[in-house]
C-alpha atoms as a PDB file:
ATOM      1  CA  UNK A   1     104.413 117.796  46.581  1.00  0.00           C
ATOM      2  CA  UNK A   2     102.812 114.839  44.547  1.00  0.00           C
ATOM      3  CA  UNK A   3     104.201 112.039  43.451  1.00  0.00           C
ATOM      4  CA  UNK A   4     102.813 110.983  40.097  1.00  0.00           C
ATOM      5  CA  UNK A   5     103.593 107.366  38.583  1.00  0.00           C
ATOM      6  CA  UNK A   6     103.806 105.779  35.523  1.00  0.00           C
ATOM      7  CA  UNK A   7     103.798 108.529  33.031  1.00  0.00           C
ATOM      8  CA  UNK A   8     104.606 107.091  29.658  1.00  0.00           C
ATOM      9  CA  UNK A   9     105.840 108.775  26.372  1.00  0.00           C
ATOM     10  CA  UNK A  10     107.303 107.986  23.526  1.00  0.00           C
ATOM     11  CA  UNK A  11     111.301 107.301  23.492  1.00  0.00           C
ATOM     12  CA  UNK A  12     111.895 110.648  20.589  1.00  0.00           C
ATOM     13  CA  UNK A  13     109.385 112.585  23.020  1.00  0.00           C
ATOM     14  CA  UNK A  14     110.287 117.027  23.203  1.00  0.00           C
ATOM     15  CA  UNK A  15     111.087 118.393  26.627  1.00  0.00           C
ATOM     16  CA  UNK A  16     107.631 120.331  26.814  1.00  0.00           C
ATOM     17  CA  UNK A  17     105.501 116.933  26.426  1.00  0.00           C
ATOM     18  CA  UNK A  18     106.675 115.928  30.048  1.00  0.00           C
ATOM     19  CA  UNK A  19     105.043 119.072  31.217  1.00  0.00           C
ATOM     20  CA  UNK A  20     102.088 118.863  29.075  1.00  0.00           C
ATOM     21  CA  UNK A  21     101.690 114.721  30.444  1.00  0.00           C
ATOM     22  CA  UNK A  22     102.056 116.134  34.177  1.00  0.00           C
ATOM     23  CA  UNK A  23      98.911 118.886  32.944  1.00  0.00           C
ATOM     24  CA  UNK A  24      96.999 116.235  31.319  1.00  0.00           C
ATOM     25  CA  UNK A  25      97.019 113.785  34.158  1.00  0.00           C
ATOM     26  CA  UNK A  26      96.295 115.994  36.956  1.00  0.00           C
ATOM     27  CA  UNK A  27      93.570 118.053  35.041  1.00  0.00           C
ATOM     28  CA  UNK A  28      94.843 121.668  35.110  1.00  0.00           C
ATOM     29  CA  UNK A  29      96.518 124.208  33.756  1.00  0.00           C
ATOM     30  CA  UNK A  30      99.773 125.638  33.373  1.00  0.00           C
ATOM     31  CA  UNK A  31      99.938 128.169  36.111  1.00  0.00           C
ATOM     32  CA  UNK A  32      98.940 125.391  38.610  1.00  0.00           C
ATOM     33  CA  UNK A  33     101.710 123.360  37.983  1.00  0.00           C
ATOM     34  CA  UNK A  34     104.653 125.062  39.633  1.00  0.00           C
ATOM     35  CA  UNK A  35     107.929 122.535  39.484  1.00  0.00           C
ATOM     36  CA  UNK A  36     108.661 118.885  38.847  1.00  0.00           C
ATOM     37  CA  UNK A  37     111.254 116.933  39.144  1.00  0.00           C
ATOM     38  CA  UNK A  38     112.185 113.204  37.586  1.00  0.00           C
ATOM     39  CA  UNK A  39     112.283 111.018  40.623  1.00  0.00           C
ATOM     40  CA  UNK A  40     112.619 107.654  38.206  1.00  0.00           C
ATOM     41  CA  UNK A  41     112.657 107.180  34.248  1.00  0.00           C
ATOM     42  CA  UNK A  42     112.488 103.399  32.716  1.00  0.00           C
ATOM     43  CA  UNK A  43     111.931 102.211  29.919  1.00  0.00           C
ATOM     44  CA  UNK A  44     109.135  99.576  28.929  1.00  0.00           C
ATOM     45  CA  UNK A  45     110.773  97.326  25.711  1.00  0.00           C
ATOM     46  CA  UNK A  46     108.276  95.227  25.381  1.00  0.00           C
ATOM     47  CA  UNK A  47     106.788  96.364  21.975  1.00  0.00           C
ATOM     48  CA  UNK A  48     109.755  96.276  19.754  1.00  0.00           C
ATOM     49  CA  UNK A  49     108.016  99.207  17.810  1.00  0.00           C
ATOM     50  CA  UNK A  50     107.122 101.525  20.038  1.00  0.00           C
ATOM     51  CA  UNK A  51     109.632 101.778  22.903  1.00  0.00           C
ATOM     52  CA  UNK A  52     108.204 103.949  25.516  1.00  0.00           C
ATOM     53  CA  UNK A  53     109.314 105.616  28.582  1.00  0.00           C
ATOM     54  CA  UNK A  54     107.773 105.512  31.794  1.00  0.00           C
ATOM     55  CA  UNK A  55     108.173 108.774  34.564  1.00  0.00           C
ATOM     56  CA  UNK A  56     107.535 108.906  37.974  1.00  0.00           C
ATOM     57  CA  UNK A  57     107.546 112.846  39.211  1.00  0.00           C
ATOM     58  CA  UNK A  58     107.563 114.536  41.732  1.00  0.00           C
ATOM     59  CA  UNK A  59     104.998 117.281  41.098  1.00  0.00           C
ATOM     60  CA  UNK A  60     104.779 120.617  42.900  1.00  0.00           C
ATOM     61  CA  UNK A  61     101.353 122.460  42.716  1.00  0.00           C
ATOM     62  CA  UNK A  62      99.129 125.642  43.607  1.00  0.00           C
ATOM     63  CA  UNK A  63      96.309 123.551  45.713  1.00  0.00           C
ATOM     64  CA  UNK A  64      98.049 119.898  46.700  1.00  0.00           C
ATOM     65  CA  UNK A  65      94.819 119.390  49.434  1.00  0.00           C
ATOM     66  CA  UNK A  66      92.540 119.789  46.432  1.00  0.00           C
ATOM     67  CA  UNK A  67      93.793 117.826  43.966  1.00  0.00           C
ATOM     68  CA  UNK A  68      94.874 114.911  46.653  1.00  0.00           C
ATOM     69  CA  UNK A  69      91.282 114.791  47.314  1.00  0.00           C
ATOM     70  CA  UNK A  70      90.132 115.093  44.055  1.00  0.00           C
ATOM     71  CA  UNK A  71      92.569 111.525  42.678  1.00  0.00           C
ATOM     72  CA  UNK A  72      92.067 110.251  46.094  1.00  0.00           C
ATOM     73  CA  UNK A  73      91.003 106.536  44.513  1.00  0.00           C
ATOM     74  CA  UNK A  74      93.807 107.054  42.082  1.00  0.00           C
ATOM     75  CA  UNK A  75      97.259 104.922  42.954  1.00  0.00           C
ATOM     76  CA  UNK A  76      99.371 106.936  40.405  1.00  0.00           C
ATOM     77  CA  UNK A  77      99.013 110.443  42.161  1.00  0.00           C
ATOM     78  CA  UNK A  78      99.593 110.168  45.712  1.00  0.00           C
ATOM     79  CA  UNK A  79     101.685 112.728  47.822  1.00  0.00           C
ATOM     80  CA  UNK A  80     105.616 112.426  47.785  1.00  0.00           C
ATOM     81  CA  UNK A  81     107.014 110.222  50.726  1.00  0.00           C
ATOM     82  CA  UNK A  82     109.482 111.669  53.665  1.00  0.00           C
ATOM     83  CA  UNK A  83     112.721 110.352  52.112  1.00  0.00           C
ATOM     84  CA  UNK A  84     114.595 112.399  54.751  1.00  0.00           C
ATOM     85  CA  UNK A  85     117.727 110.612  56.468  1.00  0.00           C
ATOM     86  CA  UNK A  86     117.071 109.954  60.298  1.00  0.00           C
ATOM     87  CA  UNK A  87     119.557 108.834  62.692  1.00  0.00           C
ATOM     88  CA  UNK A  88     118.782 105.522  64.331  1.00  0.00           C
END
């Protein structure tokens, strides 16, 4: 899985637009993107006009390798981290 960061869309944004951000950002299609999840959502006040919120995803895809590879100087898509418990 990837973990993509600071997504931002409007605060009145559809369902599908999240989807459509994840495409846009990673350069494919739809049948490439499999599942996401919302791992974080914030928002970002600081324009009084245009409140926005800001996503971080986890992302899961067709070819992770290839796209890891391809946004390898990119900070915003990097793989997800282990966040599995282990006993001390």
């Amino acid at each position: 899985m990837l973990r993509l960061t600071d997504i931002k869309l409007p605060l009145d944004h559809a369902e599908e637009a999240l989807a459509a951000a994840i495409r846009a950002r990673l350069h494919v299609g739809a049948q490439a993107v499999r599942s996401y999840t919302v791992f974080r959502r914030g928002h970002d006040a600081r324009k009084r006009g245009a409140i926005q919120l800001i996503y971080t995803l986890d992302v899961d895809v067709a070819d992770e390798a290839k796209l890891l590879q391809r946004f390898a100087d990119d900070p915003h898509v990097r793989p997800t981290p282990d966040t599995n418990y282990r006993f001390v």
